[in-house]
N, C-alpha and C. Protein backbone atom coordinates (compact mmCIF):
# COMPACT_ATOMS: atom_id res chain seq x y z
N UNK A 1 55.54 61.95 55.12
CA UNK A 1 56.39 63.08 54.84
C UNK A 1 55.54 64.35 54.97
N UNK A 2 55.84 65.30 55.78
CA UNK A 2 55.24 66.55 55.71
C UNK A 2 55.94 67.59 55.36
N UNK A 3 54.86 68.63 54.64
CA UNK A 3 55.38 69.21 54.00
C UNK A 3 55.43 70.87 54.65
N UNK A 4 56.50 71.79 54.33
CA UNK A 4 57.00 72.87 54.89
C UNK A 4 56.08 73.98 54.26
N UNK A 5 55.68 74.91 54.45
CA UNK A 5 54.77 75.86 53.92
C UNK A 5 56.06 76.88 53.67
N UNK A 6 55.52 77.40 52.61
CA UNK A 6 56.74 78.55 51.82
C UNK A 6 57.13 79.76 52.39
N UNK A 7 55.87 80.22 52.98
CA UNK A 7 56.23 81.11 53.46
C UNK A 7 55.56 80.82 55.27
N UNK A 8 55.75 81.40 56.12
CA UNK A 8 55.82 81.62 57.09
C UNK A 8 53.96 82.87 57.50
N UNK A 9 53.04 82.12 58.00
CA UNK A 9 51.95 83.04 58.61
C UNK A 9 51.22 83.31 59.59
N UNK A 10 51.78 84.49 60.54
CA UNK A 10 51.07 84.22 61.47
C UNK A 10 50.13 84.27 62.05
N UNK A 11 49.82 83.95 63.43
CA UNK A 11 48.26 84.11 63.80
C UNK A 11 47.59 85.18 63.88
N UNK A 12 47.19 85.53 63.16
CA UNK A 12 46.56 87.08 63.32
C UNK A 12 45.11 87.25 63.88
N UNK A 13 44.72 86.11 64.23
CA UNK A 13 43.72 85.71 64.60
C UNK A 13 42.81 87.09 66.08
N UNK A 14 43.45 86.99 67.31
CA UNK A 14 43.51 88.46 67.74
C UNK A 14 42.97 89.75 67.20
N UNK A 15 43.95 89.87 65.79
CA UNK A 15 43.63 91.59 65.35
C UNK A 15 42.42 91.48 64.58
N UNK A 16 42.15 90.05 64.04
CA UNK A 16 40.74 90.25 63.41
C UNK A 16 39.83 90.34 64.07
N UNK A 17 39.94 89.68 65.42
CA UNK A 17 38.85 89.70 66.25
C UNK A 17 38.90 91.30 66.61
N UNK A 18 39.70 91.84 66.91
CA UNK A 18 39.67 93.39 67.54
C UNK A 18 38.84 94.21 66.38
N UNK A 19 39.09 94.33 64.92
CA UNK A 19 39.06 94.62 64.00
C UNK A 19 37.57 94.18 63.70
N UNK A 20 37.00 92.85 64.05
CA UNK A 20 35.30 92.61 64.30
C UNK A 20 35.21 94.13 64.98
N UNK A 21 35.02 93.55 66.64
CA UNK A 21 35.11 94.33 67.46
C UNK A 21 34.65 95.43 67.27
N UNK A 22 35.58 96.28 66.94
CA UNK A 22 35.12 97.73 65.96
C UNK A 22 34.13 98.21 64.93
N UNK A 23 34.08 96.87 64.35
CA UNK A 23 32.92 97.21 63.17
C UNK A 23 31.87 97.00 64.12
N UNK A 24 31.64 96.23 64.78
CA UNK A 24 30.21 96.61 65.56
C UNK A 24 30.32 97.56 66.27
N UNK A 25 31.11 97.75 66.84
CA UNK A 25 31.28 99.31 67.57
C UNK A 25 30.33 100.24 66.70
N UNK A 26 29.72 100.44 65.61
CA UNK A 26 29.45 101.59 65.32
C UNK A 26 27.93 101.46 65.76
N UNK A 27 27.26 99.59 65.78
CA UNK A 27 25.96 99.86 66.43
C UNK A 27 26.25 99.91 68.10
N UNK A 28 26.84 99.19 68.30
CA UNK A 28 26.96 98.72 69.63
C UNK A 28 28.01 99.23 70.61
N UNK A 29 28.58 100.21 70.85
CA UNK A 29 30.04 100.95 71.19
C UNK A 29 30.62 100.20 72.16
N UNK A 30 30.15 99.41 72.98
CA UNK A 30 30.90 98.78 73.82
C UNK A 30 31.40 98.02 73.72
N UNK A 31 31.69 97.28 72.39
CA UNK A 31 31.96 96.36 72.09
C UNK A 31 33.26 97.03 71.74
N UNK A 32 33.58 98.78 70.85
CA UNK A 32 34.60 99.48 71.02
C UNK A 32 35.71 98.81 72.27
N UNK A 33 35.38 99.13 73.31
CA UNK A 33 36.11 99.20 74.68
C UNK A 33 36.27 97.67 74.93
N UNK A 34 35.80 96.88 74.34
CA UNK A 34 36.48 95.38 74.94
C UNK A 34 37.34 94.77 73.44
N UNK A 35 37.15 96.05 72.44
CA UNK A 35 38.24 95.39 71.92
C UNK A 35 39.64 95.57 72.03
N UNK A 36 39.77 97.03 72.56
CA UNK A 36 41.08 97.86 72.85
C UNK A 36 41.27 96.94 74.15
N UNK A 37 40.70 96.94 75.23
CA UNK A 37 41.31 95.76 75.97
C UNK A 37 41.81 94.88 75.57
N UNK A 38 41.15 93.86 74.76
CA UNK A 38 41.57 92.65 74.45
C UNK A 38 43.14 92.97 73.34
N UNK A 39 43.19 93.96 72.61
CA UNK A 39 44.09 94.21 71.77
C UNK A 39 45.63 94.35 73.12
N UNK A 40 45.44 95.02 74.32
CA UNK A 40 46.25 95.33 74.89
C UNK A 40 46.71 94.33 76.05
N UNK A 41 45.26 93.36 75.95
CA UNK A 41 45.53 91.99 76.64
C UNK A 41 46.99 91.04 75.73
N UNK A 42 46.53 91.02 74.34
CA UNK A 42 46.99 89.94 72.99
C UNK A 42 48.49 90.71 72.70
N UNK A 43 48.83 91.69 73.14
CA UNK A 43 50.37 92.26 72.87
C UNK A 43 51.08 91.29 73.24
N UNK A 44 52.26 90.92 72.34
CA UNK A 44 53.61 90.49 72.88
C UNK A 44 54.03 89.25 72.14
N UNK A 45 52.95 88.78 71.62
CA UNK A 45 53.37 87.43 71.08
C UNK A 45 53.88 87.11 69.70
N UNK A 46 53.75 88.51 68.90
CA UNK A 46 54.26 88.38 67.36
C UNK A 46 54.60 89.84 66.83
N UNK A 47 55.58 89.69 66.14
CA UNK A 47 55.67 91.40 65.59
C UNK A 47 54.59 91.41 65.06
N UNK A 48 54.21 90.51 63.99
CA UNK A 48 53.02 91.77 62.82
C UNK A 48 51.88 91.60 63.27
N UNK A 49 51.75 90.95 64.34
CA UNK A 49 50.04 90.60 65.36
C UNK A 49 50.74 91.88 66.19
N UNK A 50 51.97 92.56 66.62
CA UNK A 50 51.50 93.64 67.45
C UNK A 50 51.69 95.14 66.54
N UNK A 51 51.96 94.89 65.27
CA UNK A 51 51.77 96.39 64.01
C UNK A 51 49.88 96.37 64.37
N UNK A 52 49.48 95.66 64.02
CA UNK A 52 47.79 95.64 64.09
C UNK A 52 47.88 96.18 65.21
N UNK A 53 47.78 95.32 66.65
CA UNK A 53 47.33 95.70 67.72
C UNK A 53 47.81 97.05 68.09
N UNK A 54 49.26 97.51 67.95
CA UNK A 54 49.17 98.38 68.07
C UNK A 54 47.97 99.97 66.93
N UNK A 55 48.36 99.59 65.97
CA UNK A 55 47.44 100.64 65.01
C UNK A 55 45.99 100.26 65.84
N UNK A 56 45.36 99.44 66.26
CA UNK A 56 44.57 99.35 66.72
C UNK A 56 44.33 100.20 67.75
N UNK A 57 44.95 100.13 68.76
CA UNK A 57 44.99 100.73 70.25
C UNK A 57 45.18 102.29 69.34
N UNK A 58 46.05 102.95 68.80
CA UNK A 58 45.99 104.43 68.49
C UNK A 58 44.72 104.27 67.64
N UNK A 59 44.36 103.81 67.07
CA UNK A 59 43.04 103.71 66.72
C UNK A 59 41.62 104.24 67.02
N UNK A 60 41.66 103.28 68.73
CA UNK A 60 40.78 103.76 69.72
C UNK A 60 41.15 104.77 70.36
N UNK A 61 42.46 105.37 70.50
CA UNK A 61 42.61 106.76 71.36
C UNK A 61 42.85 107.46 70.21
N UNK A 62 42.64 107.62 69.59
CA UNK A 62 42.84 108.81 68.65
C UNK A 62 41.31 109.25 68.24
N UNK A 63 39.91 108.15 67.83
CA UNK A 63 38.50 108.45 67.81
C UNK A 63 38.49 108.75 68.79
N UNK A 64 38.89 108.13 70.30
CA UNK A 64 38.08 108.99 71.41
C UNK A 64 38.21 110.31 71.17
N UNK A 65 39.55 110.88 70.99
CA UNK A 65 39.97 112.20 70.94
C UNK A 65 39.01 112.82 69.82
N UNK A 66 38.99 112.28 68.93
CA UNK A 66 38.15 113.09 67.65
C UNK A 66 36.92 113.21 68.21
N UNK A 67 35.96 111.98 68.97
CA UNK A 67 34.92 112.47 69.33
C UNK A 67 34.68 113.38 70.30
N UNK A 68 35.82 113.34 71.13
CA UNK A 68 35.33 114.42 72.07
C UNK A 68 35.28 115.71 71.96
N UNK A 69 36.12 115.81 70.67
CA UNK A 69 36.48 117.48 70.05
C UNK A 69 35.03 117.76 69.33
N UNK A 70 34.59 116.53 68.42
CA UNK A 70 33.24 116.49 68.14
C UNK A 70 31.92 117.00 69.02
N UNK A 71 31.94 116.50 69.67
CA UNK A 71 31.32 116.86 71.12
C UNK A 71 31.47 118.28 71.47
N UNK A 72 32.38 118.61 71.37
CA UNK A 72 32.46 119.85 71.78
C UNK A 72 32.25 121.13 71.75
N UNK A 73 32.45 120.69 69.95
CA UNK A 73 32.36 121.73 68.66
C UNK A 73 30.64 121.33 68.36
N UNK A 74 30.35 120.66 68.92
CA UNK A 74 28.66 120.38 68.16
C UNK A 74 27.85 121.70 68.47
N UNK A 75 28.03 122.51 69.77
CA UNK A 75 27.90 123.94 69.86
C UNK A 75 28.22 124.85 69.30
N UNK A 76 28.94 124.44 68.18
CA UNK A 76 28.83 125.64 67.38
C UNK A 76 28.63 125.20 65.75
N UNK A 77 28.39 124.10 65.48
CA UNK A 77 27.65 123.37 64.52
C UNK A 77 28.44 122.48 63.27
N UNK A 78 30.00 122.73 64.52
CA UNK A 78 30.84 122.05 63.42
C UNK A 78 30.89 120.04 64.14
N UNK A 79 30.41 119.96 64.87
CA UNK A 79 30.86 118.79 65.38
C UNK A 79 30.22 117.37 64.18
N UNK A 80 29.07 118.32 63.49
CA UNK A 80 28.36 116.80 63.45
C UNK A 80 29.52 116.61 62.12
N UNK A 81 29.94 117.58 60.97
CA UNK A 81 31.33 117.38 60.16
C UNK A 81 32.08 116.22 60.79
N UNK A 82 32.76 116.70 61.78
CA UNK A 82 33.66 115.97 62.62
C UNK A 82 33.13 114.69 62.88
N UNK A 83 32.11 114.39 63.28
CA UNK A 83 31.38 113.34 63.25
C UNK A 83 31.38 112.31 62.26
N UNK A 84 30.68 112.88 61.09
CA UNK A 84 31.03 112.34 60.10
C UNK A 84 32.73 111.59 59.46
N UNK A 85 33.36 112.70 59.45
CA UNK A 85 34.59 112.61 59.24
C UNK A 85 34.92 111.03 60.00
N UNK A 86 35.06 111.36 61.46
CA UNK A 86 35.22 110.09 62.20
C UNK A 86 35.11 108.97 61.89
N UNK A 87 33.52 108.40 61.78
CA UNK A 87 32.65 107.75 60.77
C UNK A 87 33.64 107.40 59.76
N UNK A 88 33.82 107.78 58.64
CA UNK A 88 34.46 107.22 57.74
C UNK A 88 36.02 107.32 57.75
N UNK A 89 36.73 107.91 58.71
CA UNK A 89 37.62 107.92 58.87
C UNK A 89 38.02 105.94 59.69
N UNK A 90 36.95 106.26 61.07
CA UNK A 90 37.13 104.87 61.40
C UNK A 90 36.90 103.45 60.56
N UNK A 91 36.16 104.05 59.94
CA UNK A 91 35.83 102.54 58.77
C UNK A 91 36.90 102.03 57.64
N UNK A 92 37.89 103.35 57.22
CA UNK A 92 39.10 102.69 56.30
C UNK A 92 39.82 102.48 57.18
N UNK A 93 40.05 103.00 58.56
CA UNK A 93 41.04 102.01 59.41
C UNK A 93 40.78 101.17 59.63
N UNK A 94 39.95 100.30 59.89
CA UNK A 94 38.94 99.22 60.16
C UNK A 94 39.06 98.24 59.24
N UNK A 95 38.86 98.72 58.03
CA UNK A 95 38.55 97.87 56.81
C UNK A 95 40.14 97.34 56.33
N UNK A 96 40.84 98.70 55.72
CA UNK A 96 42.28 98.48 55.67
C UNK A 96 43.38 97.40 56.36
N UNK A 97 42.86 97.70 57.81
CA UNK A 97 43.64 96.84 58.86
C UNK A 97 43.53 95.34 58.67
N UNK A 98 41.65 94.87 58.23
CA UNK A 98 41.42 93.77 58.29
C UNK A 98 42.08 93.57 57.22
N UNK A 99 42.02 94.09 56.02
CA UNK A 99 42.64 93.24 54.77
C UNK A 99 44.03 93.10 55.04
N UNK A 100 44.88 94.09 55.78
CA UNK A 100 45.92 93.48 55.87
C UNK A 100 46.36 92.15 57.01
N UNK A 101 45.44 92.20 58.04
CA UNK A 101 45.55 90.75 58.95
C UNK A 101 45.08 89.85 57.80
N UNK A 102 44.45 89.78 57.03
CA UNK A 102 43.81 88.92 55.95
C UNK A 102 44.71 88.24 55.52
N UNK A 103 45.49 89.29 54.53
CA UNK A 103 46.74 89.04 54.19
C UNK A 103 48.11 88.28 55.06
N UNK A 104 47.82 88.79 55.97
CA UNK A 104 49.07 88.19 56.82
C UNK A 104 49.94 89.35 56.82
N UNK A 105 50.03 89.87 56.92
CA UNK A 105 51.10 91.22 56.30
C UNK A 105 50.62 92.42 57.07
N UNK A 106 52.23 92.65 57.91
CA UNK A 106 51.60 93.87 59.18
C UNK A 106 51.38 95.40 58.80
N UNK A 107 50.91 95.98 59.83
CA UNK A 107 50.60 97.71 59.19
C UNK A 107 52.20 98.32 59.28
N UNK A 108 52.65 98.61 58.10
CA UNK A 108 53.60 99.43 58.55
C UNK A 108 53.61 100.83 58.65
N UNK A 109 52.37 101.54 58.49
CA UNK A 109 52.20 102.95 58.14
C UNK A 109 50.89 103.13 58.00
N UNK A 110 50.53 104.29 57.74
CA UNK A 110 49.50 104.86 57.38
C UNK A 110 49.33 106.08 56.20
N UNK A 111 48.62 106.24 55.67
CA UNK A 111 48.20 107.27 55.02
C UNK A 111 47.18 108.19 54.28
N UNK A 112 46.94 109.38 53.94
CA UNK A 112 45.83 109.70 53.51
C UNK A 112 45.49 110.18 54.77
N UNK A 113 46.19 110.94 55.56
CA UNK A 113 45.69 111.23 57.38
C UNK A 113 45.36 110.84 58.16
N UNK A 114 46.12 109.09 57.54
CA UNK A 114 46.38 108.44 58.74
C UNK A 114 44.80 107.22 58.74
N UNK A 115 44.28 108.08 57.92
CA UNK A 115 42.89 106.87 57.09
C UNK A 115 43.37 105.78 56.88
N UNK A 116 44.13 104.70 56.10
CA UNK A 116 44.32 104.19 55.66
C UNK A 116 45.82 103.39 56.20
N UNK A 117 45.75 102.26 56.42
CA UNK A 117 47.14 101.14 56.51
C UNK A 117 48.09 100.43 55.22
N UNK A 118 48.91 100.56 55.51
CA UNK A 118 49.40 99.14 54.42
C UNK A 118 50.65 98.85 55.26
């Protein structure tokens, strides 16, 4: 006799890997860019595996954007702020996201400027 699990969980397996991915991104950045691939490879197969993937993918285009404004502004001595900001901005998306693939339970939002998932 086998038995039925109560609730229903899916593979989220994907967004954690993307969600690795990223955390090494901060030594290793290229590892950045093959996770947004792979996130945009893994679309399609589950709603709350694509709430992650998607928050994921705006994720990576939204730091590019911050860094490049970073970059930009570093000439006039505001970038490395921005920098920073980034930095810990990317790490509660990061962190947040994983606990909720953890959970099983997709991103439905953000908040705190977009810092933060639940």
């Amino acid at each position: 006799m086998t038995q039925t699990p109560d609730t229903f969980r899916p593979d989220l397996t994907p967004a954690k890997i993307v969600y690795g991915l990223y955390a090494v991104g901060y030594a290793v950045a290229l590892t950045t860019l093959v996770g947004v691939v792979y996130a945009y490879v893994s679309r399609g197969k589950d709603a709350v595996l694509d709430s992650h993937l998607t928050f994921q993918i705006r994720t990576f285009w939204l730091s590019l954007a911050i860094a490049l404004l970073a970059m930009v502004t570093m000439l006039i001595g505001i970038g490395f702020l921005i920098w920073a900001f980034l930095a810990v901005w990317g790490l509660i998306r990061v962190i947040s996201g994983f606990l909720l693939a953890n959970d099983g339970r997709p991103v439905s939002g953000t908040r705190y400027w977009g810092m933060m998932a639940y």
